[in-house]
N, C-alpha and C. Protein backbone atom coordinates (compact mmCIF):
# COMPACT_ATOMS: atom_id res chain seq x y z
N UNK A 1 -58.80 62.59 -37.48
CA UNK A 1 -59.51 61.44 -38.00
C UNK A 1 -60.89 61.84 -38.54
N UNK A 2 -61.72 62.55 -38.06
CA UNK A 2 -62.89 63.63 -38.27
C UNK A 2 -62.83 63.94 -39.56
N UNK A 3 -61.54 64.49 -39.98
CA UNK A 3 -61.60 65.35 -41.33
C UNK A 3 -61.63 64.41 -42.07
N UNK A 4 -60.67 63.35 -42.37
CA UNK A 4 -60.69 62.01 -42.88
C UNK A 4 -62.02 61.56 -43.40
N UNK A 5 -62.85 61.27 -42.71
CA UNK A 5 -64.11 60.48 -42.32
C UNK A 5 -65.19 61.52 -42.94
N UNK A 6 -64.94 62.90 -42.96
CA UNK A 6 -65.67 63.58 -43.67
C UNK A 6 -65.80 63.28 -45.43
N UNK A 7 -64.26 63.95 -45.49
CA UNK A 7 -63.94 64.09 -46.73
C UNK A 7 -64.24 62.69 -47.51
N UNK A 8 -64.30 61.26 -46.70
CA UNK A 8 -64.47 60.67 -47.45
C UNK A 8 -66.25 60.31 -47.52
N UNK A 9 -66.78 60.75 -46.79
CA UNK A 9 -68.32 61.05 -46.75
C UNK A 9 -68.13 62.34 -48.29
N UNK A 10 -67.60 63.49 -48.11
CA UNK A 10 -68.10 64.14 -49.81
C UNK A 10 -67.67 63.17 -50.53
N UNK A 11 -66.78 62.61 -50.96
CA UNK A 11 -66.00 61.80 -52.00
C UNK A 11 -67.28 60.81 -52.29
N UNK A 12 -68.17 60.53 -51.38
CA UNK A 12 -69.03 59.26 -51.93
C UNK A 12 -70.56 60.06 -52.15
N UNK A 13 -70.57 61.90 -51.72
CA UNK A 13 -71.61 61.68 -52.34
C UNK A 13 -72.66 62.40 -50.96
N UNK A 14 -72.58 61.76 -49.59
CA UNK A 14 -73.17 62.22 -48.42
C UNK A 14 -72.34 63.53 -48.34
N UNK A 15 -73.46 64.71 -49.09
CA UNK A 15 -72.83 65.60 -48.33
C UNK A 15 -73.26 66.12 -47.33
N UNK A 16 -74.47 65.75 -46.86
CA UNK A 16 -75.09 65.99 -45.50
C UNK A 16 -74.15 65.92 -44.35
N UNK A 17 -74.00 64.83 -44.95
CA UNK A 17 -73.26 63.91 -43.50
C UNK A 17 -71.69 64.18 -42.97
N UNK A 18 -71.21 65.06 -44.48
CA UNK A 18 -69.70 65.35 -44.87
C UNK A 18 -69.65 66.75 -43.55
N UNK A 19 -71.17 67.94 -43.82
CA UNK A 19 -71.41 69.07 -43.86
C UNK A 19 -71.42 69.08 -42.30
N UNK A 20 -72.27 68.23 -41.37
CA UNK A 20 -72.11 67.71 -39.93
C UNK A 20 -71.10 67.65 -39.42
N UNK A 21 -69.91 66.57 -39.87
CA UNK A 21 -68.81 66.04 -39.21
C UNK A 21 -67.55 67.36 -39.24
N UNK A 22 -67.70 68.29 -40.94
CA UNK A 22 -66.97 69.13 -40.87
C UNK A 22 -66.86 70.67 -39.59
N UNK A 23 -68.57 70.86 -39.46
CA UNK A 23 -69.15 71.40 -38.96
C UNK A 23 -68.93 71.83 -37.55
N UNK A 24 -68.77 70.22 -37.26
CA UNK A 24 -69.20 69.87 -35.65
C UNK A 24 -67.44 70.10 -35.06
N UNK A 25 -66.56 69.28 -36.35
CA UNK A 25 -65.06 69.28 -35.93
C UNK A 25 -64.47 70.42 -35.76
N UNK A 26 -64.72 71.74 -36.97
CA UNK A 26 -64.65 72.85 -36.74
C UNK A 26 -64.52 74.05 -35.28
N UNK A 27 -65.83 73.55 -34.35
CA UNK A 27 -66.33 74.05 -33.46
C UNK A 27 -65.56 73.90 -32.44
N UNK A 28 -64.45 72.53 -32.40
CA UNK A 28 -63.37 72.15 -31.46
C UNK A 28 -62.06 72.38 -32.18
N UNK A 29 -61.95 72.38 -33.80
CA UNK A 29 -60.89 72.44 -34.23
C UNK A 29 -60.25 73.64 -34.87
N UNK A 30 -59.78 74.68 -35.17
CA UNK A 30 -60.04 75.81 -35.64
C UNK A 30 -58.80 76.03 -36.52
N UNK A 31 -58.78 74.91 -37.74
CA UNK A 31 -57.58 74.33 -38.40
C UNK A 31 -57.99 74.93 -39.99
N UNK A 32 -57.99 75.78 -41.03
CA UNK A 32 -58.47 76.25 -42.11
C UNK A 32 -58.94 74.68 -43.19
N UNK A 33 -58.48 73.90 -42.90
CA UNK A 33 -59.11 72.51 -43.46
C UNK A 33 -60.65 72.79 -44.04
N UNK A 34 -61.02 72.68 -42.31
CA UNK A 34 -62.68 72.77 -42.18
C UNK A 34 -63.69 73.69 -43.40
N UNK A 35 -62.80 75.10 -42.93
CA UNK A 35 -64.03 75.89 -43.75
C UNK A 35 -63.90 75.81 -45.58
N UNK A 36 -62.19 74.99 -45.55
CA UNK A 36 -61.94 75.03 -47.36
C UNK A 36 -62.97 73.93 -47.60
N UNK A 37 -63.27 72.84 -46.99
CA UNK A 37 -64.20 71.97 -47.54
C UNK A 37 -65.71 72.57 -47.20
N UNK A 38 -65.83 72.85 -46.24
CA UNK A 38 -67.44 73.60 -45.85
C UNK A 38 -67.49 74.15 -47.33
N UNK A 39 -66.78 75.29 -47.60
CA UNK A 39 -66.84 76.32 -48.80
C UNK A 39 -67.01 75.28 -50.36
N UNK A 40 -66.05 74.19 -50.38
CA UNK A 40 -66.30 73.01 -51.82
C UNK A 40 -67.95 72.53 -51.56
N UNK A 41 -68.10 72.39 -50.86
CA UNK A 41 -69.29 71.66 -50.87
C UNK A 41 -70.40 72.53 -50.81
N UNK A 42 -70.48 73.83 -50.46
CA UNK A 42 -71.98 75.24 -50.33
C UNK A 42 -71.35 75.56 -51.55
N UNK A 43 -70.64 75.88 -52.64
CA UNK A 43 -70.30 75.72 -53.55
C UNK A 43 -70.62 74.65 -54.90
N UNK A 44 -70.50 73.64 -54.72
CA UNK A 44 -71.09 72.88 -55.52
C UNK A 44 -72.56 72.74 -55.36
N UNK A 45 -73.03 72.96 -53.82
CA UNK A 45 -74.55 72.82 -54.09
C UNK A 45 -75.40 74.58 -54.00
N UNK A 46 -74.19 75.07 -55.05
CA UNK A 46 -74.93 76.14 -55.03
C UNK A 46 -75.64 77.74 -54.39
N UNK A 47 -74.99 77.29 -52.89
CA UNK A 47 -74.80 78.16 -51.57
C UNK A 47 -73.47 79.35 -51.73
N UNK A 48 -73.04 80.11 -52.86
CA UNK A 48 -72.32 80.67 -52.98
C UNK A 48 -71.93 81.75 -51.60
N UNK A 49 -72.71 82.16 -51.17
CA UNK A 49 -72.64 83.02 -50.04
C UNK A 49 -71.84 82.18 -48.95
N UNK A 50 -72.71 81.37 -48.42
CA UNK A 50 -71.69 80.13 -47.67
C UNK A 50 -70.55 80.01 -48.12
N UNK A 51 -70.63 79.79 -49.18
CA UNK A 51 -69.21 79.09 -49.97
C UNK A 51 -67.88 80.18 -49.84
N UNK A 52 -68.48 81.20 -50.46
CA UNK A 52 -67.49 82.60 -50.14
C UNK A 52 -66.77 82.44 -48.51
N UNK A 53 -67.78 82.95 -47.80
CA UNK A 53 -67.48 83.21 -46.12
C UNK A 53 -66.97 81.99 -45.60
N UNK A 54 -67.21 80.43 -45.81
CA UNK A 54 -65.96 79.81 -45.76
C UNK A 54 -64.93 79.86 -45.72
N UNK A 55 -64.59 80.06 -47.54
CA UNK A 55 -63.42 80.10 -48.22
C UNK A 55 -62.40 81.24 -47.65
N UNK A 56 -63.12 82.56 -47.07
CA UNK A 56 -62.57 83.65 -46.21
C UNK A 56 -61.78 83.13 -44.88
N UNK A 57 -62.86 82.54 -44.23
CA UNK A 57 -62.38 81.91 -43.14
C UNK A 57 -61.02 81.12 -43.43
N UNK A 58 -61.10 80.10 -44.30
CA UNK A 58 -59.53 79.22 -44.50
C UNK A 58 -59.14 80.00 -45.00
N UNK A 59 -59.23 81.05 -45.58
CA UNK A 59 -57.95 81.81 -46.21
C UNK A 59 -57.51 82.47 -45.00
N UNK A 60 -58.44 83.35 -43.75
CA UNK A 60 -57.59 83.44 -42.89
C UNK A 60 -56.90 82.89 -42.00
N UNK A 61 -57.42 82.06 -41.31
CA UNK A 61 -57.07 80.48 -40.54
C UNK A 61 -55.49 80.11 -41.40
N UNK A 62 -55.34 79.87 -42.45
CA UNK A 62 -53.96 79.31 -43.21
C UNK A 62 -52.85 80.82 -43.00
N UNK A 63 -53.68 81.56 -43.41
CA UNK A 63 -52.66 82.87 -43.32
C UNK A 63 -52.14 82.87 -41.83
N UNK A 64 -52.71 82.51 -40.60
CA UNK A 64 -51.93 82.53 -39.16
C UNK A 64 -51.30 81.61 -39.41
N UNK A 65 -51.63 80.21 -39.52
CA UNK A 65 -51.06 79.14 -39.26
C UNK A 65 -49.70 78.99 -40.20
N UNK A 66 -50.13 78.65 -41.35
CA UNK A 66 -49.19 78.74 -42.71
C UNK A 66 -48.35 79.92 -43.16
N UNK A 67 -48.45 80.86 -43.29
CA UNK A 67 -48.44 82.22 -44.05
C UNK A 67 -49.23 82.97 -45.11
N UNK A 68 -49.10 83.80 -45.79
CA UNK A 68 -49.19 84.13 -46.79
C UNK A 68 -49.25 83.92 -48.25
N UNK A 69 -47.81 83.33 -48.60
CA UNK A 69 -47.70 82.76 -49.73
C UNK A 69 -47.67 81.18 -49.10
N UNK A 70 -48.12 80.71 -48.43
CA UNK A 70 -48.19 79.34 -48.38
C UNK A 70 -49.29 78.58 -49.57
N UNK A 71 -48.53 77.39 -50.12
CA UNK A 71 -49.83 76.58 -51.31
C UNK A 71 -51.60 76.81 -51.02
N UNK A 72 -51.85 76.84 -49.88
CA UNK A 72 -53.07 76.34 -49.60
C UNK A 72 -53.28 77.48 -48.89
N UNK A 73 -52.95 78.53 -49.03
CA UNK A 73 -53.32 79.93 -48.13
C UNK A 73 -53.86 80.41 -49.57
N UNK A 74 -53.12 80.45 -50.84
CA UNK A 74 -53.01 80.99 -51.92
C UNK A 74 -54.19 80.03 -53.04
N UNK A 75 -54.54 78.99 -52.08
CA UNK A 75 -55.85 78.04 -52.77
C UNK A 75 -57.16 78.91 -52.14
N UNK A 76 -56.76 78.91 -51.06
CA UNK A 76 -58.25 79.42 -50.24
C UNK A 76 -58.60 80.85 -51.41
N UNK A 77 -57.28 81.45 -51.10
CA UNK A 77 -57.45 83.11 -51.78
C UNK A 77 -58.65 82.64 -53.03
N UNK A 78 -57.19 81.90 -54.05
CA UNK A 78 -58.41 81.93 -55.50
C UNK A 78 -59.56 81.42 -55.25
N UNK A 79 -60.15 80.85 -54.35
CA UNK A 79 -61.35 80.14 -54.37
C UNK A 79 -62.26 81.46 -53.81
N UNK A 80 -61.73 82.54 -53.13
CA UNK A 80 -62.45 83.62 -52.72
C UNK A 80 -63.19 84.26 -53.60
N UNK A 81 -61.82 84.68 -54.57
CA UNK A 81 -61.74 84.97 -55.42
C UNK A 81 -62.65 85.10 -56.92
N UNK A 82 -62.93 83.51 -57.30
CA UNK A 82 -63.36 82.74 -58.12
C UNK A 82 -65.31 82.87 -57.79
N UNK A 83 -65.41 83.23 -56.51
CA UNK A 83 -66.89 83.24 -56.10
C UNK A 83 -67.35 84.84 -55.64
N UNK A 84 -65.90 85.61 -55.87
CA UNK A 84 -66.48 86.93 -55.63
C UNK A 84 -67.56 88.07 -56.86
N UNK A 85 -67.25 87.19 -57.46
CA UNK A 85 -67.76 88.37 -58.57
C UNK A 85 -69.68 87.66 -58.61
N UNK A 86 -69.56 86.12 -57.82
CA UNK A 86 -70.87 85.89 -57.88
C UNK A 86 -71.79 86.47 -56.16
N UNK A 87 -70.82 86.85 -55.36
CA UNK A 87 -71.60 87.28 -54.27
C UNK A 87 -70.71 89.16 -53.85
N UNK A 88 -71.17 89.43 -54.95
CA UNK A 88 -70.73 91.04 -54.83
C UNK A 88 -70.92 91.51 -53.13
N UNK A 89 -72.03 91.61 -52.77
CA UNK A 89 -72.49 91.95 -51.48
C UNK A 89 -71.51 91.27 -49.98
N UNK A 90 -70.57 90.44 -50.16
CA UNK A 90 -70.23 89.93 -49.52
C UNK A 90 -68.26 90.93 -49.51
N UNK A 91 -68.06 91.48 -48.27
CA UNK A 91 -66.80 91.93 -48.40
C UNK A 91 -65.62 91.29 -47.91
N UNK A 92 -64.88 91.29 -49.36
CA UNK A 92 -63.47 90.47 -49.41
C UNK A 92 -62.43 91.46 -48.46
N UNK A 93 -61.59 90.71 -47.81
CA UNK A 93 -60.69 91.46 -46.95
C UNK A 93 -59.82 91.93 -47.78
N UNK A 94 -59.35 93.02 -47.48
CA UNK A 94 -58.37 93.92 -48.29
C UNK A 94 -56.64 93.02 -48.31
N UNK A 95 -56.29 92.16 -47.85
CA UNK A 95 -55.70 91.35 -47.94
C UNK A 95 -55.60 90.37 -48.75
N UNK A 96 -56.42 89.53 -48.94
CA UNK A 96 -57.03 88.94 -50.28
C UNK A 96 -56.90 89.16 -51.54
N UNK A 97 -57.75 90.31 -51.63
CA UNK A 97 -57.55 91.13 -53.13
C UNK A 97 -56.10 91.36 -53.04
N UNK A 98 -55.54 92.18 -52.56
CA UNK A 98 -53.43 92.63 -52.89
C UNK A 98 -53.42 91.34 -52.94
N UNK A 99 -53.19 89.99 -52.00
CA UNK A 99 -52.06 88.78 -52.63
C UNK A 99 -52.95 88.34 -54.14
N UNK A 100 -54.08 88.34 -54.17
CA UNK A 100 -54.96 87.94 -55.85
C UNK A 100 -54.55 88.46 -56.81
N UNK A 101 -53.74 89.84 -56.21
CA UNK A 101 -53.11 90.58 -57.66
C UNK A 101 -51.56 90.70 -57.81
N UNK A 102 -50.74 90.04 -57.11
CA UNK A 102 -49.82 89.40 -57.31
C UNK A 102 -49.47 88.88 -58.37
């Protein structure tokens, strides 16, 4: 219900408030959800570094839970992906890159 209540906190705009609830749910929930939205939102406001190490996190989190080629294992990836070339300094798991070049 948490994630819910977040997501619809970004959708209107509070992303403070989105960034808290995801945050806080995270800390009890350890579901790749969390860090794909943490990562949309340090992302749009510009926090690329955040945004990256998120997006890592749900890409690994989905890869236990989901698999590999699962839809949203393979969302997290490109979104890694898509922000790596802006935070060079930040290291992509060697996993990542092989399914990106698929």
């Amino acid at each position: 219900i948490n994630f819910g209540i977040a997501v619809t906190f970004y959708q209107l705009g509070n992303l403070a408030e989105a960034i808290s609830i995801l945050e806080n749910t995270f800390e009890k929930d350890k579901k790749g959800g969390y860090p794909h939205y943490l990562g949309i939102i340090h992302e749009q406001i510009n926090e690329n570094k955040k945004a990256i190490n998120f997006y890592i996190q749900s890409a690994e989190l989905r890869r236990e839970r989901l698999g590999e080629y699962h839809p949203n294992t393979k969302e997290s990836v490109s979104n890694v992906m898509k922000l790596s070339n802006k935070c060079p300094l930040v290291k992509i798991p060697k996993w990542i890159k092989e399914l990106n070049d698929q």
